[in-house]
Protein backbone atom coordinates (compact mmCIF):
# COMPACT_ATOMS: atom_id res chain seq x y z
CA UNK A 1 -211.92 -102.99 -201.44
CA UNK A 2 -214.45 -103.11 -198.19
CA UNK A 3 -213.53 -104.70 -195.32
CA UNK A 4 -215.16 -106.46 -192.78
CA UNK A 5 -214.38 -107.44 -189.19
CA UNK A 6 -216.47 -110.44 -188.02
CA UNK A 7 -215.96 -111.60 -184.27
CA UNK A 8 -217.55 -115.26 -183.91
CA UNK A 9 -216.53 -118.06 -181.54
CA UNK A 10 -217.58 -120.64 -183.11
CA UNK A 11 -215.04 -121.66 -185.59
CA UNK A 12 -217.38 -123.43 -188.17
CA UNK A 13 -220.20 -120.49 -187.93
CA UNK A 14 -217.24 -117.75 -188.55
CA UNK A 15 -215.89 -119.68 -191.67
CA UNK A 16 -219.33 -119.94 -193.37
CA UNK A 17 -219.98 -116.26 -192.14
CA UNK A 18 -216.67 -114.93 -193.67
CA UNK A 19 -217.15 -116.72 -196.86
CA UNK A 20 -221.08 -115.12 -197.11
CA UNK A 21 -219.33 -111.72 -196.68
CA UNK A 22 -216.65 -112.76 -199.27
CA UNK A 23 -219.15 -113.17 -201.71
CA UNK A 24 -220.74 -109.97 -201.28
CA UNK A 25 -217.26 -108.34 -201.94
CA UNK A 26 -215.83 -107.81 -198.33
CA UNK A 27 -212.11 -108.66 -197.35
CA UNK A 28 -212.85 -110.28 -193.93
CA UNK A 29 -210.44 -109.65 -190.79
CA UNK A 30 -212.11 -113.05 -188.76
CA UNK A 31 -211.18 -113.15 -184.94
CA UNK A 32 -212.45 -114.80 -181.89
CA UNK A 33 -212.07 -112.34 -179.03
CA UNK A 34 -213.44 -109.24 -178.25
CA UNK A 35 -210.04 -108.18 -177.40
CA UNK A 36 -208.48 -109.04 -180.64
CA UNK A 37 -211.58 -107.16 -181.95
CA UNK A 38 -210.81 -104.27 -180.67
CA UNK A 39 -206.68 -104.58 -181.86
CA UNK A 40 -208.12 -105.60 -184.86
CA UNK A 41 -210.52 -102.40 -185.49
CA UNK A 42 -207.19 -100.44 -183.98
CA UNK A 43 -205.08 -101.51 -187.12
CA UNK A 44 -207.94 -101.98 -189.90
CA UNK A 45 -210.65 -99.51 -190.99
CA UNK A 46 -213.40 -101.44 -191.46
CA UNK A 47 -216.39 -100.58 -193.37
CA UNK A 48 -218.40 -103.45 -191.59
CA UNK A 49 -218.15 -105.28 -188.05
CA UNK A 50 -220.02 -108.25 -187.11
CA UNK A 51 -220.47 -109.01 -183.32
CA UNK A 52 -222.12 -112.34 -181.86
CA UNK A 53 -221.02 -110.42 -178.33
CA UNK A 54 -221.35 -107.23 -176.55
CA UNK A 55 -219.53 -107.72 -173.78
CA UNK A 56 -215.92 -108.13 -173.24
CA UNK A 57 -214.93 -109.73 -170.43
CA UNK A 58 -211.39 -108.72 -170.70
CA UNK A 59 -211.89 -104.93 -170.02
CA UNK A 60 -214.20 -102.84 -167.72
CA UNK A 61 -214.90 -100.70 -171.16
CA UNK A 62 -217.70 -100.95 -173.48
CA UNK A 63 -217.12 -102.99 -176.28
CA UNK A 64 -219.50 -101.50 -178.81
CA UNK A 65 -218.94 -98.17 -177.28
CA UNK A 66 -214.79 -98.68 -177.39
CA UNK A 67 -215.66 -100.22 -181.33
CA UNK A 68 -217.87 -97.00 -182.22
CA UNK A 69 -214.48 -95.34 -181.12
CA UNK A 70 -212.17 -96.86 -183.32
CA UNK A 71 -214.40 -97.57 -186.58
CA UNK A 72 -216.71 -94.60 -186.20
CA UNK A 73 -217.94 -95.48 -189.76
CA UNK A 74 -218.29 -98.56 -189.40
CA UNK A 75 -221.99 -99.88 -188.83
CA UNK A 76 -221.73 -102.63 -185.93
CA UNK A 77 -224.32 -106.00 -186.97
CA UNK A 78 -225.10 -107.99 -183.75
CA UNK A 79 -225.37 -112.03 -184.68
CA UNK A 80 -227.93 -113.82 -181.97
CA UNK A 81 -228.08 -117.53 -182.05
CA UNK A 82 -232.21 -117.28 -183.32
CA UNK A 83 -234.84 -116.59 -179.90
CA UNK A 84 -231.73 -115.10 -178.32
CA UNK A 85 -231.54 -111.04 -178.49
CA UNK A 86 -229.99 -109.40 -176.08
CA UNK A 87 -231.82 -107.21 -174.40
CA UNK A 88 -229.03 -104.26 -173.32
CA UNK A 89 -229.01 -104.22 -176.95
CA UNK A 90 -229.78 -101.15 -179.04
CA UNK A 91 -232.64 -101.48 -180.74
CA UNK A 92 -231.56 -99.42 -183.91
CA UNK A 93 -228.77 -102.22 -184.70
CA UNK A 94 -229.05 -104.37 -187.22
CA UNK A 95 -229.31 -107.37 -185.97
CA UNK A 96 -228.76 -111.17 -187.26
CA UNK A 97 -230.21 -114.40 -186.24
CA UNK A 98 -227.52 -117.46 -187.04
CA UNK A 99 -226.82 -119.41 -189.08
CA UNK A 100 -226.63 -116.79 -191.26
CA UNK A 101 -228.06 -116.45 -194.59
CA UNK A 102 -226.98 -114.98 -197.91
CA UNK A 103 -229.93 -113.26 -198.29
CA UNK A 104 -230.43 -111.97 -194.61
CA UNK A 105 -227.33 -111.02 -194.88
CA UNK A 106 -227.71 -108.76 -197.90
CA UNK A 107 -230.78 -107.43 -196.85
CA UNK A 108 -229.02 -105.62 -193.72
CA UNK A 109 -226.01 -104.90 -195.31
CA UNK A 110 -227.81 -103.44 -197.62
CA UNK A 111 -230.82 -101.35 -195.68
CA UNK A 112 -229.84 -102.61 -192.21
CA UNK A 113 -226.90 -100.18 -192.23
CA UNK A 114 -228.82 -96.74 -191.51
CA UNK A 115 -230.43 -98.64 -188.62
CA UNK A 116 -234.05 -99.25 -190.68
CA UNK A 117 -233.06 -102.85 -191.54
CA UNK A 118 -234.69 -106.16 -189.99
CA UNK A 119 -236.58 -106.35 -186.94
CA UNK A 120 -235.03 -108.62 -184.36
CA UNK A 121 -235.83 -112.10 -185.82
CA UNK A 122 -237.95 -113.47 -182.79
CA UNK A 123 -241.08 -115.34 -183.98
CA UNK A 124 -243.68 -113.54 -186.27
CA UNK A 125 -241.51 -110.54 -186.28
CA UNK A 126 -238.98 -112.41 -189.02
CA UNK A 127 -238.86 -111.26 -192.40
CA UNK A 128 -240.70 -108.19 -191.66
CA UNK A 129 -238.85 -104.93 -192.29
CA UNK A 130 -239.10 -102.11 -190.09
CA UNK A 131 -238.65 -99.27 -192.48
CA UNK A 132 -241.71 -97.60 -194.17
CA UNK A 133 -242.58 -97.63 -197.63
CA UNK A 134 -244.18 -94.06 -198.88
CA UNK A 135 -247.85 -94.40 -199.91
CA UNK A 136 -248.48 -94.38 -203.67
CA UNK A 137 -249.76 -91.42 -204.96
CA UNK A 138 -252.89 -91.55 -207.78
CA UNK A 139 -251.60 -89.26 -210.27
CA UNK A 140 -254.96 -87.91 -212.17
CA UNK A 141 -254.33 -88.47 -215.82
């Protein structure tokens, strides 16, 4: 079975988060901390982690970085509450704008993973994928 690590402070968004990933298969590890994140990605391999942080205030380390350490193949998903990206980000993560869809979040589990999923959802950038679709060929009959 997959599992997935999803750190969210709010307690209502990370309940309707963890039961979107439950119905896409995933056995969700839910915590609240970046700290217990990181104990967390320590004990578990996960094959996902959601983040709605990338700093932890805790620890002088990087958090992503520290979380690249532990799951190293794990793809990391950044959540941003809508108009809100970071911008230390990196721009080849998938990232999330809450509340959190079943279809958005399909759509970057699903292509978002090798980095070529959704744009950063800021204005008329949602909905619009980033990765390219080959031209058709005309095949002479």
């Amino acid at each position: 079975m997959k599992c997935a690590m999803l750190l969210e402070r709010n307690p209502q968004a990370r309940q309707e988060i963890a039961g979107l990933l439950r119905s896409l298969g995933y056995l969700v590890a839910s915590v609240e901390t970046p700290t217990a994140a990181v104990n967390t990605a320590y004990a578990l391999r996960c094959d996902l982690i959601l983040t709605d942080t990338t700093f932890n205030m805790d620890d002088r380390r990087s958090f992503l970085g520290e979380l690249e350490r532990l799951a190293p193949a794990a793809p990391i998903v950044l959540l941003t509450d809508g108009a809100r990206i970071p911008g230390h980000a990196d721009r080849a993560r998938p990232v999330l704008a809450k509340p959190v869809t079943l279809r958005a979040l399909r759509r970057v589990v699903e292509f978002g993973i090798d980095g070529y999923g959704l744009l950063p959802t800021s204005g008329a950038a949602r909905g619009h994928e980033r990765r390219r679709h080959a031209p058709r060929r005309a095949r002479p009959r």
